[in-house]
C-alpha atoms as a PDB file:
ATOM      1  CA  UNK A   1       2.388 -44.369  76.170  1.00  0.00           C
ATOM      2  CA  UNK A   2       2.112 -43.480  72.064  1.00  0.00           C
ATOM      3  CA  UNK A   3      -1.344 -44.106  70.723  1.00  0.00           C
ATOM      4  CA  UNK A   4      -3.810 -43.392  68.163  1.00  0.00           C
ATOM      5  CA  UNK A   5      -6.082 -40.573  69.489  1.00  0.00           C
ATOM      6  CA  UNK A   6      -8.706 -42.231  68.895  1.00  0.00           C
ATOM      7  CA  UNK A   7      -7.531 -45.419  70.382  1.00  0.00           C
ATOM      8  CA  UNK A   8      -6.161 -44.919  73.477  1.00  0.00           C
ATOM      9  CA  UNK A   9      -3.264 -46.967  75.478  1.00  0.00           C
ATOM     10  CA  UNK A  10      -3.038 -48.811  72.141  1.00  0.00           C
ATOM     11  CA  UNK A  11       0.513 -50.305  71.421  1.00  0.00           C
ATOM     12  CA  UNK A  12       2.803 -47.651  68.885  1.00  0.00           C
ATOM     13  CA  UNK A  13       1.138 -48.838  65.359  1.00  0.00           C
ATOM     14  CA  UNK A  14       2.885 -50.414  62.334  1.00  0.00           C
ATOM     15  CA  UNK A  15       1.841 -48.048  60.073  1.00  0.00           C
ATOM     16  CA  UNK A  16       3.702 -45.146  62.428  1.00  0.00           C
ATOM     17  CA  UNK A  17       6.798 -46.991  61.931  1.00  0.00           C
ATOM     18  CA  UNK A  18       6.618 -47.000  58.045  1.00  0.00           C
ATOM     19  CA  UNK A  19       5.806 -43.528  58.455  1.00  0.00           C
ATOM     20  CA  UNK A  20       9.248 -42.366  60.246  1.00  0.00           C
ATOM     21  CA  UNK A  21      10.905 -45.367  57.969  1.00  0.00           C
ATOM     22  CA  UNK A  22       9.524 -43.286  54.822  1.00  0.00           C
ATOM     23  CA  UNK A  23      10.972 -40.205  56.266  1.00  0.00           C
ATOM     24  CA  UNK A  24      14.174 -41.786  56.825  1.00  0.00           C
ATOM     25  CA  UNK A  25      14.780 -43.065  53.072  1.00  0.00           C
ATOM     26  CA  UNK A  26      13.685 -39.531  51.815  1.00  0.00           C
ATOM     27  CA  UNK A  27      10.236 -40.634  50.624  1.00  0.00           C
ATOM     28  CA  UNK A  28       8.541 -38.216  53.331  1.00  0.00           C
ATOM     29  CA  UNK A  29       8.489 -34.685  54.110  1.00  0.00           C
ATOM     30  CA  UNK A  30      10.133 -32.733  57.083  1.00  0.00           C
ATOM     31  CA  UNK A  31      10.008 -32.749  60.425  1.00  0.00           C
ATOM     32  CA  UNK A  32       8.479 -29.787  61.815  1.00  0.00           C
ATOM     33  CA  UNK A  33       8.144 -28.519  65.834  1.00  0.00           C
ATOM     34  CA  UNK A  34       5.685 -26.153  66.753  1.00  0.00           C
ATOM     35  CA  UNK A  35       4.860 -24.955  70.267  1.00  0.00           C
ATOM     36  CA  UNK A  36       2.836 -22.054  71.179  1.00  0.00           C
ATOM     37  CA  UNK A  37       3.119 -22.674  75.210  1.00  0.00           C
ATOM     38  CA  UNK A  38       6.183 -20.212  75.557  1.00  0.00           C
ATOM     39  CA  UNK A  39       8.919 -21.756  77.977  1.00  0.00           C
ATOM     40  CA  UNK A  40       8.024 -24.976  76.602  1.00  0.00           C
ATOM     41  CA  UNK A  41       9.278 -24.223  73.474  1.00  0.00           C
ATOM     42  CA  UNK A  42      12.843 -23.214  74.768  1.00  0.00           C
ATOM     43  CA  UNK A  43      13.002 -26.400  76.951  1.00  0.00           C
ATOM     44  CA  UNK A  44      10.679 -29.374  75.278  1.00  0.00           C
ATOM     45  CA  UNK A  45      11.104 -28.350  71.396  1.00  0.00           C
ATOM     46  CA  UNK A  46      14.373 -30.358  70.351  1.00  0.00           C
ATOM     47  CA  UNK A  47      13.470 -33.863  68.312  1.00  0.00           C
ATOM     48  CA  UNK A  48      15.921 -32.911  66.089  1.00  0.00           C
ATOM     49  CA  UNK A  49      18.269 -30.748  67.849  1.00  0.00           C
ATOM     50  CA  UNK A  50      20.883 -33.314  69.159  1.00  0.00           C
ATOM     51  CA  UNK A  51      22.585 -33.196  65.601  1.00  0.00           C
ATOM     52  CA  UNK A  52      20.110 -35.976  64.708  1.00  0.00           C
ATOM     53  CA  UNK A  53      19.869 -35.789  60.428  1.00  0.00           C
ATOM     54  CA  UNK A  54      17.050 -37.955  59.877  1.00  0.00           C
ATOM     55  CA  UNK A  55      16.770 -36.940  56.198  1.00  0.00           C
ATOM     56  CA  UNK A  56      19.750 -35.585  53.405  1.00  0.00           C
ATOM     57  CA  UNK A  57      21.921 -34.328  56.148  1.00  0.00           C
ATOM     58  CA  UNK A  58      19.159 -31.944  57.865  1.00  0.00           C
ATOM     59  CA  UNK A  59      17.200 -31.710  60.675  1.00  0.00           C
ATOM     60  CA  UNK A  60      14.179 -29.219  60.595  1.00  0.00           C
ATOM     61  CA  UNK A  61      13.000 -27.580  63.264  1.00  0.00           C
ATOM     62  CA  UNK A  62      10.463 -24.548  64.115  1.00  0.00           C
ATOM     63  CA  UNK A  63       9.321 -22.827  66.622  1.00  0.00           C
ATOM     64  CA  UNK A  64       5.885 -20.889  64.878  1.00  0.00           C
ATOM     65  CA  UNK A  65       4.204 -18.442  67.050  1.00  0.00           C
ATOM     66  CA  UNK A  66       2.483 -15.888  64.706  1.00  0.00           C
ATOM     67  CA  UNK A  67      -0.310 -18.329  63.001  1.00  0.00           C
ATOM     68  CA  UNK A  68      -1.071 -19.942  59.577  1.00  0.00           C
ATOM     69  CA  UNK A  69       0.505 -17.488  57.289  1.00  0.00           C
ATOM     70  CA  UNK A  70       4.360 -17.529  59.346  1.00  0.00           C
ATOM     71  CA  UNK A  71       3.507 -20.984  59.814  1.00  0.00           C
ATOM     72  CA  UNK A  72       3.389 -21.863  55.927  1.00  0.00           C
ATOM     73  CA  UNK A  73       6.224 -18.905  54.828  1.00  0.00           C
ATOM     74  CA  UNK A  74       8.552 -20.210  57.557  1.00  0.00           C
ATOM     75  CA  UNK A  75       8.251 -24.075  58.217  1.00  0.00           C
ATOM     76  CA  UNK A  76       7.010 -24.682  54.148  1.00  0.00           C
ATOM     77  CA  UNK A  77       4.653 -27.213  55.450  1.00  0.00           C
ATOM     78  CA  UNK A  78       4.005 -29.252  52.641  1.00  0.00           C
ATOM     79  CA  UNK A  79       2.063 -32.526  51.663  1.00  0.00           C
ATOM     80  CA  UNK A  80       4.000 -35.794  53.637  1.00  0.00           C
ATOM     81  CA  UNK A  81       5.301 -33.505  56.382  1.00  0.00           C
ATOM     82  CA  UNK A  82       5.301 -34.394  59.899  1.00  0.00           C
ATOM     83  CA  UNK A  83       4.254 -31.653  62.441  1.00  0.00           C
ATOM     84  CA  UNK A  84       5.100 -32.607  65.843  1.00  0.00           C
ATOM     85  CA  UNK A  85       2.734 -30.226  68.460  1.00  0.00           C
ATOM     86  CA  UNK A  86       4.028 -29.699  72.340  1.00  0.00           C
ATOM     87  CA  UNK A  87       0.914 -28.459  74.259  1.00  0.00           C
ATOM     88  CA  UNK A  88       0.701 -29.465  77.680  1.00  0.00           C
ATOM     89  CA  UNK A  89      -2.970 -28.374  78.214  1.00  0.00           C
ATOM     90  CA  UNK A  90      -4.471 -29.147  74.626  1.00  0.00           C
ATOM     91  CA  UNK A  91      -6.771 -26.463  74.485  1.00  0.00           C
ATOM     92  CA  UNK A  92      -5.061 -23.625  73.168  1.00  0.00           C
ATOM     93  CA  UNK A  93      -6.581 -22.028  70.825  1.00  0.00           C
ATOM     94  CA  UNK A  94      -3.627 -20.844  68.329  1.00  0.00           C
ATOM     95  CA  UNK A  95      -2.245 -24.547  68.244  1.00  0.00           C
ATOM     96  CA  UNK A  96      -5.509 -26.439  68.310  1.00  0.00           C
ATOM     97  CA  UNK A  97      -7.012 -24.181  65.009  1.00  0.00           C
ATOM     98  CA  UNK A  98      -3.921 -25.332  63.317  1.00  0.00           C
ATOM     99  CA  UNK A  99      -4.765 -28.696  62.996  1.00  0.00           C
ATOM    100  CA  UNK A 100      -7.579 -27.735  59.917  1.00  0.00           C
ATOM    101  CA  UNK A 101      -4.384 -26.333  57.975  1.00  0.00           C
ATOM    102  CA  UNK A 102      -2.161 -29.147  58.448  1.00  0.00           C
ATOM    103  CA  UNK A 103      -5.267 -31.552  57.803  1.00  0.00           C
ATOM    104  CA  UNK A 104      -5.519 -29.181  54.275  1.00  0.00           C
ATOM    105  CA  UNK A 105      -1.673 -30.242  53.611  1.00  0.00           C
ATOM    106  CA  UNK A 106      -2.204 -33.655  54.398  1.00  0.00           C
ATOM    107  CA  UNK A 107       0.522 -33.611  57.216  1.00  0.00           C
ATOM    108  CA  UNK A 108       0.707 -35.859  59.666  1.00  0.00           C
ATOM    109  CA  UNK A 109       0.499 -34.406  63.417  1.00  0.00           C
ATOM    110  CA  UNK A 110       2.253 -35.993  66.287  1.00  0.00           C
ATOM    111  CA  UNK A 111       1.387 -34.535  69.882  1.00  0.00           C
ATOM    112  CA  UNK A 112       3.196 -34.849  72.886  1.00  0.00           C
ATOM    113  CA  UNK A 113       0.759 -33.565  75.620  1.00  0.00           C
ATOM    114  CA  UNK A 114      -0.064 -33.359  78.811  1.00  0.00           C
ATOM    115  CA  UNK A 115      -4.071 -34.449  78.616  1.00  0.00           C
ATOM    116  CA  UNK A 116      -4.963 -37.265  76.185  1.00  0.00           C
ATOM    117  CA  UNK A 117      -8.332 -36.424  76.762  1.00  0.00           C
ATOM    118  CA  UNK A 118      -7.947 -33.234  75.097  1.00  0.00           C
ATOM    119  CA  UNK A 119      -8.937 -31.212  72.131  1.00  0.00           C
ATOM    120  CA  UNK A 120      -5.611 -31.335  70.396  1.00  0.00           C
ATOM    121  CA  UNK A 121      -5.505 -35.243  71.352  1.00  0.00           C
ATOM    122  CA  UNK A 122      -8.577 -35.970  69.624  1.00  0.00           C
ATOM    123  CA  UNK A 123      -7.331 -34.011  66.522  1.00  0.00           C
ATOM    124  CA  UNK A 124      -4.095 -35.894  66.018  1.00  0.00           C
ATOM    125  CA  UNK A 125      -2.946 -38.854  64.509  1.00  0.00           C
ATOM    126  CA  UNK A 126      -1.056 -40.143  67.047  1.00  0.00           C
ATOM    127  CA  UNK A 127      -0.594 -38.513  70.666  1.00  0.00           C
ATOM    128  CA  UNK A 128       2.349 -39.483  73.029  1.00  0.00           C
ATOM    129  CA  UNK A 129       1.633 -38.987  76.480  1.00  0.00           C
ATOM    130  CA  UNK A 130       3.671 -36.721  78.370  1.00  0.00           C
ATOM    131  CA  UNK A 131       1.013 -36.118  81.516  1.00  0.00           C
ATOM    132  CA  UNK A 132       2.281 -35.118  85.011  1.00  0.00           C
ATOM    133  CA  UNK A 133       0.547 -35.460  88.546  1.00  0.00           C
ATOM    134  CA  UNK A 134       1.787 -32.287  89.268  1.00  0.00           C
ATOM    135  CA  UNK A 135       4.433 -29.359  88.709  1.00  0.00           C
ATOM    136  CA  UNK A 136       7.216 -28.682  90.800  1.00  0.00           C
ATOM    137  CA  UNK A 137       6.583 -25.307  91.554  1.00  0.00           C
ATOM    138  CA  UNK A 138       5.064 -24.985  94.638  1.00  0.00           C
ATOM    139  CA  UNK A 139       2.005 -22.857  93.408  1.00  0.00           C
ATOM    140  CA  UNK A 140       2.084 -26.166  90.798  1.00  0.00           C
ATOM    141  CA  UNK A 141       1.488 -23.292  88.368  1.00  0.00           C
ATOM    142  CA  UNK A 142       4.993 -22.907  86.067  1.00  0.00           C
ATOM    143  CA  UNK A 143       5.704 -25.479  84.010  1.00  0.00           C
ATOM    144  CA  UNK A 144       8.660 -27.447  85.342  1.00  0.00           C
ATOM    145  CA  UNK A 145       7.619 -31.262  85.497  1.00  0.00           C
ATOM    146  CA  UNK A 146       5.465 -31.519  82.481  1.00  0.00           C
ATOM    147  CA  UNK A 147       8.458 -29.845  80.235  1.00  0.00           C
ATOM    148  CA  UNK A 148      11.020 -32.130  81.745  1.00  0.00           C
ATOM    149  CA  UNK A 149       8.817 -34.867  80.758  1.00  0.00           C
ATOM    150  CA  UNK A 150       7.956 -33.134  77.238  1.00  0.00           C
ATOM    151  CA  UNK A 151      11.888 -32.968  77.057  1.00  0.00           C
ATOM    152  CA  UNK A 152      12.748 -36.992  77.766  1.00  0.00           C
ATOM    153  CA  UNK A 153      10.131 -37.601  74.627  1.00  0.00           C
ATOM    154  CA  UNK A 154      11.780 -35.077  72.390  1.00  0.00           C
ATOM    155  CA  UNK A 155      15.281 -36.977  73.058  1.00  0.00           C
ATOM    156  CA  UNK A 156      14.126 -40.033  72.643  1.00  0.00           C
ATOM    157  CA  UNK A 157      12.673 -39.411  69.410  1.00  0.00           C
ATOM    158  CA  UNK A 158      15.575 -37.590  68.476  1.00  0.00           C
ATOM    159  CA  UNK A 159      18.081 -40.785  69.533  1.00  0.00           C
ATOM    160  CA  UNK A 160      15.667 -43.371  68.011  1.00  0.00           C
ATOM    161  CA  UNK A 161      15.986 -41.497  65.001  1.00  0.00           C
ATOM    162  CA  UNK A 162      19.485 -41.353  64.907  1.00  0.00           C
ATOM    163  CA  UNK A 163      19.872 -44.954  65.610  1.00  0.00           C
ATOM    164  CA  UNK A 164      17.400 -45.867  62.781  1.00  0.00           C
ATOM    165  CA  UNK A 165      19.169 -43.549  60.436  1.00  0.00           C
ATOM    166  CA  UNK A 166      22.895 -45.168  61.507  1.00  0.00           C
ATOM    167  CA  UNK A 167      24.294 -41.203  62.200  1.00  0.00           C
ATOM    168  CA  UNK A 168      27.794 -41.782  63.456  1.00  0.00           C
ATOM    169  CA  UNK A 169      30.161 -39.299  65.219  1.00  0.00           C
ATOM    170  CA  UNK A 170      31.290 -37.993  61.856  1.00  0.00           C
ATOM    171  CA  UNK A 171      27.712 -37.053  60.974  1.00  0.00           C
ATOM    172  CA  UNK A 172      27.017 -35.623  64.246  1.00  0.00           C
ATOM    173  CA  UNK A 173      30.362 -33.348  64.408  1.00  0.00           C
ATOM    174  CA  UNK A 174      29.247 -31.952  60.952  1.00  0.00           C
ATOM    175  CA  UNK A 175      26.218 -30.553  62.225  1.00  0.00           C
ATOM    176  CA  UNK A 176      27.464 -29.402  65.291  1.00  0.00           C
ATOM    177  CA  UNK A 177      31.374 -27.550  63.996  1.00  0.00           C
ATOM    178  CA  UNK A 178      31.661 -25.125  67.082  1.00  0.00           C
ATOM    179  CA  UNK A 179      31.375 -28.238  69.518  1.00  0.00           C
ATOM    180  CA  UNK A 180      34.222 -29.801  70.876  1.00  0.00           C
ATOM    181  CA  UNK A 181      33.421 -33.029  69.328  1.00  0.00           C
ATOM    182  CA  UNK A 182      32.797 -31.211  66.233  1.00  0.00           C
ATOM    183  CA  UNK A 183      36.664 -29.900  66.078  1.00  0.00           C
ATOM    184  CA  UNK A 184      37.932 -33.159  67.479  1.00  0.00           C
ATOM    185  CA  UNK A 185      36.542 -34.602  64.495  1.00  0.00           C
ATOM    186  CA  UNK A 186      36.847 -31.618  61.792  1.00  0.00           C
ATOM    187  CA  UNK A 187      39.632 -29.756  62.177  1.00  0.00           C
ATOM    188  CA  UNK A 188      42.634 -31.147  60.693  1.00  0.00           C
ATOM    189  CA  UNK A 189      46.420 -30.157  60.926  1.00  0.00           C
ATOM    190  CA  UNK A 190      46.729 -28.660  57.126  1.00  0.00           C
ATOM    191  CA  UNK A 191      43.954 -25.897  58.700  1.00  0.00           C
ATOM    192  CA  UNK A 192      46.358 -24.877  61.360  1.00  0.00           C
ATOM    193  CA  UNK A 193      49.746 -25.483  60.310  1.00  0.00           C
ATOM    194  CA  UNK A 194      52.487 -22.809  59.040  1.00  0.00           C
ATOM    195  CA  UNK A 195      53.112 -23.831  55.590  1.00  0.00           C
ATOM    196  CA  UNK A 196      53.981 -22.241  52.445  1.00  0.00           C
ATOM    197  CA  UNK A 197      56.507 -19.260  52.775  1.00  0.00           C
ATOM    198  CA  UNK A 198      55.537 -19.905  57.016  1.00  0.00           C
ATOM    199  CA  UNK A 199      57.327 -23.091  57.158  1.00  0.00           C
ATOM    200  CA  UNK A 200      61.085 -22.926  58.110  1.00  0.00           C
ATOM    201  CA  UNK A 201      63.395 -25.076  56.376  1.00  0.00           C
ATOM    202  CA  UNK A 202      67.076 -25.186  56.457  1.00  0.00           C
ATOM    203  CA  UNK A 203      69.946 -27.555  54.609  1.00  0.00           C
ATOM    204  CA  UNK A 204      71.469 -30.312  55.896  1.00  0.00           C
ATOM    205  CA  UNK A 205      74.705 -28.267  56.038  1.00  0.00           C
ATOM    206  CA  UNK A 206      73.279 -25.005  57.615  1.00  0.00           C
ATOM    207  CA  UNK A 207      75.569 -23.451  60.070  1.00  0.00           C
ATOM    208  CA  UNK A 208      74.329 -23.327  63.923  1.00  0.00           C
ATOM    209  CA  UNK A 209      74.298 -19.649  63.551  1.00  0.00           C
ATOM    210  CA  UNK A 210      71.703 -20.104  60.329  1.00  0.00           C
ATOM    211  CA  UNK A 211      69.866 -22.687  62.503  1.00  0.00           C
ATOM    212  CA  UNK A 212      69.536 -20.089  65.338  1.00  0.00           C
ATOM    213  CA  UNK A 213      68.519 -17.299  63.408  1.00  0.00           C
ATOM    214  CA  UNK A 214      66.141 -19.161  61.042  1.00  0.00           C
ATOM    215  CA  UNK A 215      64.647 -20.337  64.808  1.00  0.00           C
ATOM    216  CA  UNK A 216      64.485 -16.463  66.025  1.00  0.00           C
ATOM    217  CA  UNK A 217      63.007 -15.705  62.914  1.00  0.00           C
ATOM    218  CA  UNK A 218      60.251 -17.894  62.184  1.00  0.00           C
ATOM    219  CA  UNK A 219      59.013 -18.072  65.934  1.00  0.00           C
ATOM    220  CA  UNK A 220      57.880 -21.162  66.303  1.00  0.00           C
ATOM    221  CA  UNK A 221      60.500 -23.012  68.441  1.00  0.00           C
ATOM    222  CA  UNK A 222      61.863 -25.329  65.268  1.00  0.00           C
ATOM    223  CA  UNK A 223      63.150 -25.787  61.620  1.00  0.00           C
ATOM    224  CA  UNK A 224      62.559 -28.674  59.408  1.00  0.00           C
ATOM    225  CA  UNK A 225      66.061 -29.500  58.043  1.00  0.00           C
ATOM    226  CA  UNK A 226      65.836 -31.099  54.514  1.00  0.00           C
ATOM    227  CA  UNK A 227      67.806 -32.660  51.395  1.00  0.00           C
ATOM    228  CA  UNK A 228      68.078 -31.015  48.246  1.00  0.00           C
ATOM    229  CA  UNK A 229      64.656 -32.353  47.071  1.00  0.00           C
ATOM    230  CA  UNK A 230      62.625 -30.949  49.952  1.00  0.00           C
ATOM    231  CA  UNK A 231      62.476 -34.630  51.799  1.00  0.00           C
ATOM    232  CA  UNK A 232      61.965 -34.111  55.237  1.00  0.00           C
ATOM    233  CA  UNK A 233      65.491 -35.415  56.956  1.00  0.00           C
ATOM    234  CA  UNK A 234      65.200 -34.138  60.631  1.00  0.00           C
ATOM    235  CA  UNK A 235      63.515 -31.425  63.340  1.00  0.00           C
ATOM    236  CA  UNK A 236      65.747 -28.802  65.363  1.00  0.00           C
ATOM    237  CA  UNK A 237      64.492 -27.668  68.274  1.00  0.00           C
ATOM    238  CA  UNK A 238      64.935 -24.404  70.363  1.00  0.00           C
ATOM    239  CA  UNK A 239      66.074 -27.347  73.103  1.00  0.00           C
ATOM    240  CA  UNK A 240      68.374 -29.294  70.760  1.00  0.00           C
ATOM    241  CA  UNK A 241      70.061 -25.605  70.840  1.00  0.00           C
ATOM    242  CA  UNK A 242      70.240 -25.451  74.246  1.00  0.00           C
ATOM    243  CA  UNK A 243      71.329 -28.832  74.738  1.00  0.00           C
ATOM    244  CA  UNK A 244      74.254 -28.443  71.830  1.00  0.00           C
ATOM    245  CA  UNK A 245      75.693 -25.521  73.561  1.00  0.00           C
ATOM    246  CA  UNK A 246      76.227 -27.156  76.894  1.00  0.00           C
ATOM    247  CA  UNK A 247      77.886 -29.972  75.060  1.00  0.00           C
ATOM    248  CA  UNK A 248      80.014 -27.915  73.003  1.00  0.00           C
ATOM    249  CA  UNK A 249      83.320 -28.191  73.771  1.00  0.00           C
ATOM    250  CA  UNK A 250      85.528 -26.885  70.819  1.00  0.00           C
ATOM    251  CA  UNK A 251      83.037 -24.147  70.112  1.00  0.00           C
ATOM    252  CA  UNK A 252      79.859 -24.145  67.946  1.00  0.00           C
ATOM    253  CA  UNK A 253      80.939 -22.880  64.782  1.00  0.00           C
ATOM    254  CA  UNK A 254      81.754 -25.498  62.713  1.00  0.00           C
ATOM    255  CA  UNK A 255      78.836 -27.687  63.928  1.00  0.00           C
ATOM    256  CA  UNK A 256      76.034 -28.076  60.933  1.00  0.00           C
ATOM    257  CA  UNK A 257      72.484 -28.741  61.222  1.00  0.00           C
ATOM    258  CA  UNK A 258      72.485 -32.787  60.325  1.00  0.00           C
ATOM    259  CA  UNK A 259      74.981 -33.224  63.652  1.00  0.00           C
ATOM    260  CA  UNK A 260      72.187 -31.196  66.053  1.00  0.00           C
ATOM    261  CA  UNK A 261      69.033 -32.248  64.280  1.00  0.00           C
ATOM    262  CA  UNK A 262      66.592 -35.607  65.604  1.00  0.00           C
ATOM    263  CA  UNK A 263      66.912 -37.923  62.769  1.00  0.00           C
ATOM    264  CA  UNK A 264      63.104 -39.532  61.179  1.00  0.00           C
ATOM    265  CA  UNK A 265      61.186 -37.054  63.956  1.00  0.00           C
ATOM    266  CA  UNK A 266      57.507 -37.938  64.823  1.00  0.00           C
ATOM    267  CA  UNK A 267      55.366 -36.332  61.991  1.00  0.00           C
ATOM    268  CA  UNK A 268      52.102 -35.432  61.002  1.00  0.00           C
ATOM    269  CA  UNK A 269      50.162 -35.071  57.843  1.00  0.00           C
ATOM    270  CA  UNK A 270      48.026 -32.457  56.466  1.00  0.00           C
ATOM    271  CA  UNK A 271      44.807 -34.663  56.732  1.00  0.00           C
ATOM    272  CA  UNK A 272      45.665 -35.998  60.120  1.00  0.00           C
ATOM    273  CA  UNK A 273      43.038 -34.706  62.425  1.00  0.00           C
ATOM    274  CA  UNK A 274      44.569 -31.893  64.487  1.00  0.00           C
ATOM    275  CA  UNK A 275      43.210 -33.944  67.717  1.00  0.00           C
ATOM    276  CA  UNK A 276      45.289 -37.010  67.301  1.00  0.00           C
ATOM    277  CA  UNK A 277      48.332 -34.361  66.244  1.00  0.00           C
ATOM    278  CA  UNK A 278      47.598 -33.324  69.738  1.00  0.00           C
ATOM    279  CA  UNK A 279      47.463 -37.009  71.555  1.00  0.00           C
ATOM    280  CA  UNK A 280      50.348 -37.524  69.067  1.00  0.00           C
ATOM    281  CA  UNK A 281      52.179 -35.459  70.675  1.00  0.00           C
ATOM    282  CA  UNK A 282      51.127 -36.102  74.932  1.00  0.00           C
ATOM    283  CA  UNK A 283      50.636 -39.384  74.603  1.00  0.00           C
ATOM    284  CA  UNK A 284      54.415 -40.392  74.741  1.00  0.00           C
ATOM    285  CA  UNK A 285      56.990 -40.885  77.605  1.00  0.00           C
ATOM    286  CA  UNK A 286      58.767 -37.533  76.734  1.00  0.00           C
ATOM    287  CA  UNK A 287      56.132 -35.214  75.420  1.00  0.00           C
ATOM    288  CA  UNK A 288      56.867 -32.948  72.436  1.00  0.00           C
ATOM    289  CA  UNK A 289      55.227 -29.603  71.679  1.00  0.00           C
ATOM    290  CA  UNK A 290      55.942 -29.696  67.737  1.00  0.00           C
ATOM    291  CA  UNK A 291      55.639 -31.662  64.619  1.00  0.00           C
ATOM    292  CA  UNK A 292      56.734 -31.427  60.856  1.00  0.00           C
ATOM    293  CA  UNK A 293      54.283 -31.860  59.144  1.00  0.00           C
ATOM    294  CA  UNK A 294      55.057 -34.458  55.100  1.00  0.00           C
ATOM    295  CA  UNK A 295      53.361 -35.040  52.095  1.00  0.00           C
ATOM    296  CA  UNK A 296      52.698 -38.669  51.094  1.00  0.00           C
ATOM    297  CA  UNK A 297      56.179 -38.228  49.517  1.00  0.00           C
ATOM    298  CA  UNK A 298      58.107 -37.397  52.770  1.00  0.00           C
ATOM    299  CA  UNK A 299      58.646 -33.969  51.702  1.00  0.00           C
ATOM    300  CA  UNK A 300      58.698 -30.946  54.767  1.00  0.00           C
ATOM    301  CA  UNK A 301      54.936 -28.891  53.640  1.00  0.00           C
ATOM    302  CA  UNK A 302      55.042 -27.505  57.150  1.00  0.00           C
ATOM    303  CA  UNK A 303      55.204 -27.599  60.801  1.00  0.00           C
ATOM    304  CA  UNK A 304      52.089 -27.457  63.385  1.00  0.00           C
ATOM    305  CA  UNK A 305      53.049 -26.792  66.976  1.00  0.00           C
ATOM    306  CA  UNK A 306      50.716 -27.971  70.517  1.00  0.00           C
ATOM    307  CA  UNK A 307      49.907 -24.100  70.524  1.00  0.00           C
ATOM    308  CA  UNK A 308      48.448 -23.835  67.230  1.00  0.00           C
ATOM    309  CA  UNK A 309      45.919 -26.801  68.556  1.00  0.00           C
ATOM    310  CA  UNK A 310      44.988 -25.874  71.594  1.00  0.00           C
ATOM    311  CA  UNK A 311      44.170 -22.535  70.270  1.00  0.00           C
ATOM    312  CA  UNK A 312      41.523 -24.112  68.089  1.00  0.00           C
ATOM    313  CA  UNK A 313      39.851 -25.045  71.412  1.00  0.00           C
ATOM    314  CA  UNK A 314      40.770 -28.701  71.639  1.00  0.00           C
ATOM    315  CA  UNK A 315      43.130 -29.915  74.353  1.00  0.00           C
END
């Protein structure tokens, strides 16, 4: 149940819609989190923390422990802020003198608490009501129950945000890089691949000994064979090796590059996201582990191999 303090089980208020709608078109301040009740703040304090940007690409977030003067050097509470306040009792002291401060700042204070009938519930604007019968622990003395409920009211808040605000998967993977949905949707195949003086090319008319060495050389299983402008013409593999020298029947000297090489090869591009470069290449009937990788022009710029991806963490 969300209510005005002073107007209990009342129905969530217009006027506390408009306020998070303010917030959302950057006419309000920042949300802030502050939580004095220890493991509660590890467990309950995350409105925010799913990758939710409610305002300009950032979600704000503190955890204040030390009173007014961290509290205002840190967080930068300022005039149209929102504080949100996790206190399961109500009554403790460091969170429940704060409320004079943020009243001097004209923030708004949102509680989600365990008694409604509290101190800090009769100081807020609006109260969300996060009581428990009891804990789980056995001596129903560690909170377990009431932060598990604290923690359902932080994500929802957090996901009604984000569905007010329209974040999509693109927003969420920028706030969250290291994640795996973060470098499925981030990481793309000009970051990994061997380009430049790394990318091996060979002539159409290279000699099977050239393609071999240029193979050994470079170490990365294949060569991009190309025309005399650069234009990506076809991919030799270590295995198109193999497979020419068990064919070979006059020998394997005169043989040239353009008679081993897979004509029009799958490719990738440099802006292709190294994830679907990855599905690119197991999502076929006979998988490969490598791709040239063309300009918008056709031209061979490099070569990105399954390896290089799944070292990335993806895969």
């Amino acid at each position: 149940m969300v209510h005005r303090a002073d107007l209990a089980a009342k129905p969530l208020p217009g006027e506390v819609v408009s306020l998070v709608q303010r917030y959302l078109h950057g006419e309000g301040g920042q949300f802030v989190v502050i939580d004095f009740d220890g493991l509660r703040s590890l467990v309950a304090a995350d409105p925010g923390g799913d990758g939710v940007s409610p305002r300009r690409g950032e979600a704000v977030q503190r955890q204040i422990r030390r009173g007014y003067t961290e509290l205002t050097q840190r967080a930068r509470l300022a005039e149209d802020d929102i504080a949100i306040l996790l206190s399961n009792s109500g009554e403790t002291d460091e969170i429940v003198n704060l409320i004079p401060h943020l009243r001097s700042r004209n923030v708004k204070v949102i509680s989600i608490i365990g008694r409604v009938d509290s101190t800090l519930a009769k100081k807020s604007d609006y109260i969300l009501d996060a009581s428990v019968e009891s804990e789980a622990c056995p001596l129903n003395l560690a909170p377990t129950s009431s932060t598990t409920v604290a923690l359902v009211i932080g994500d929802a808040i957090a996901l009604s945000l984000a569905k007010m605000k329209g974040v999509t998967k693109e927003g969420y993977a920028f706030n969250h890089p290291s994640g795996n949905l973060g470098k499925q949707l981030t990481i793309r195949v000009g970051d990994i691949m061997h380009g430049g003086e790394s990318n091996p090319t060979l002539p159409l008319d290279a000699s099977w000994m050239d393609v071999l060495h240029k193979i050994g050389s470079a170490g990365l299983g294949a060569v991009n064979i190309i025309d005399g402008k650069g234009v990506l013409k076809g991919l030799i593999t270590d295995g198109d090796l193999r497979r020419q020298m068990e064919k070979a029947s006059n020998g394997l000297g005169s043989i040239m590059a353009k008679e081993m090489m897979t004509i029009d090869p799958v490719v990738a591009n440099e802006d292709m996201l190294a994830y679907q470069a990855l599905k690119l290449m197991e999502e076929r009937t006979s998988q490969i582990s490598v791709l040239p990788v063309v300009d918008d022009k056709g031209k061979s710029i490099g070569i990105v191999r399954i390896h290089d991806i799944v070292r990335t963490g993806l895969g």
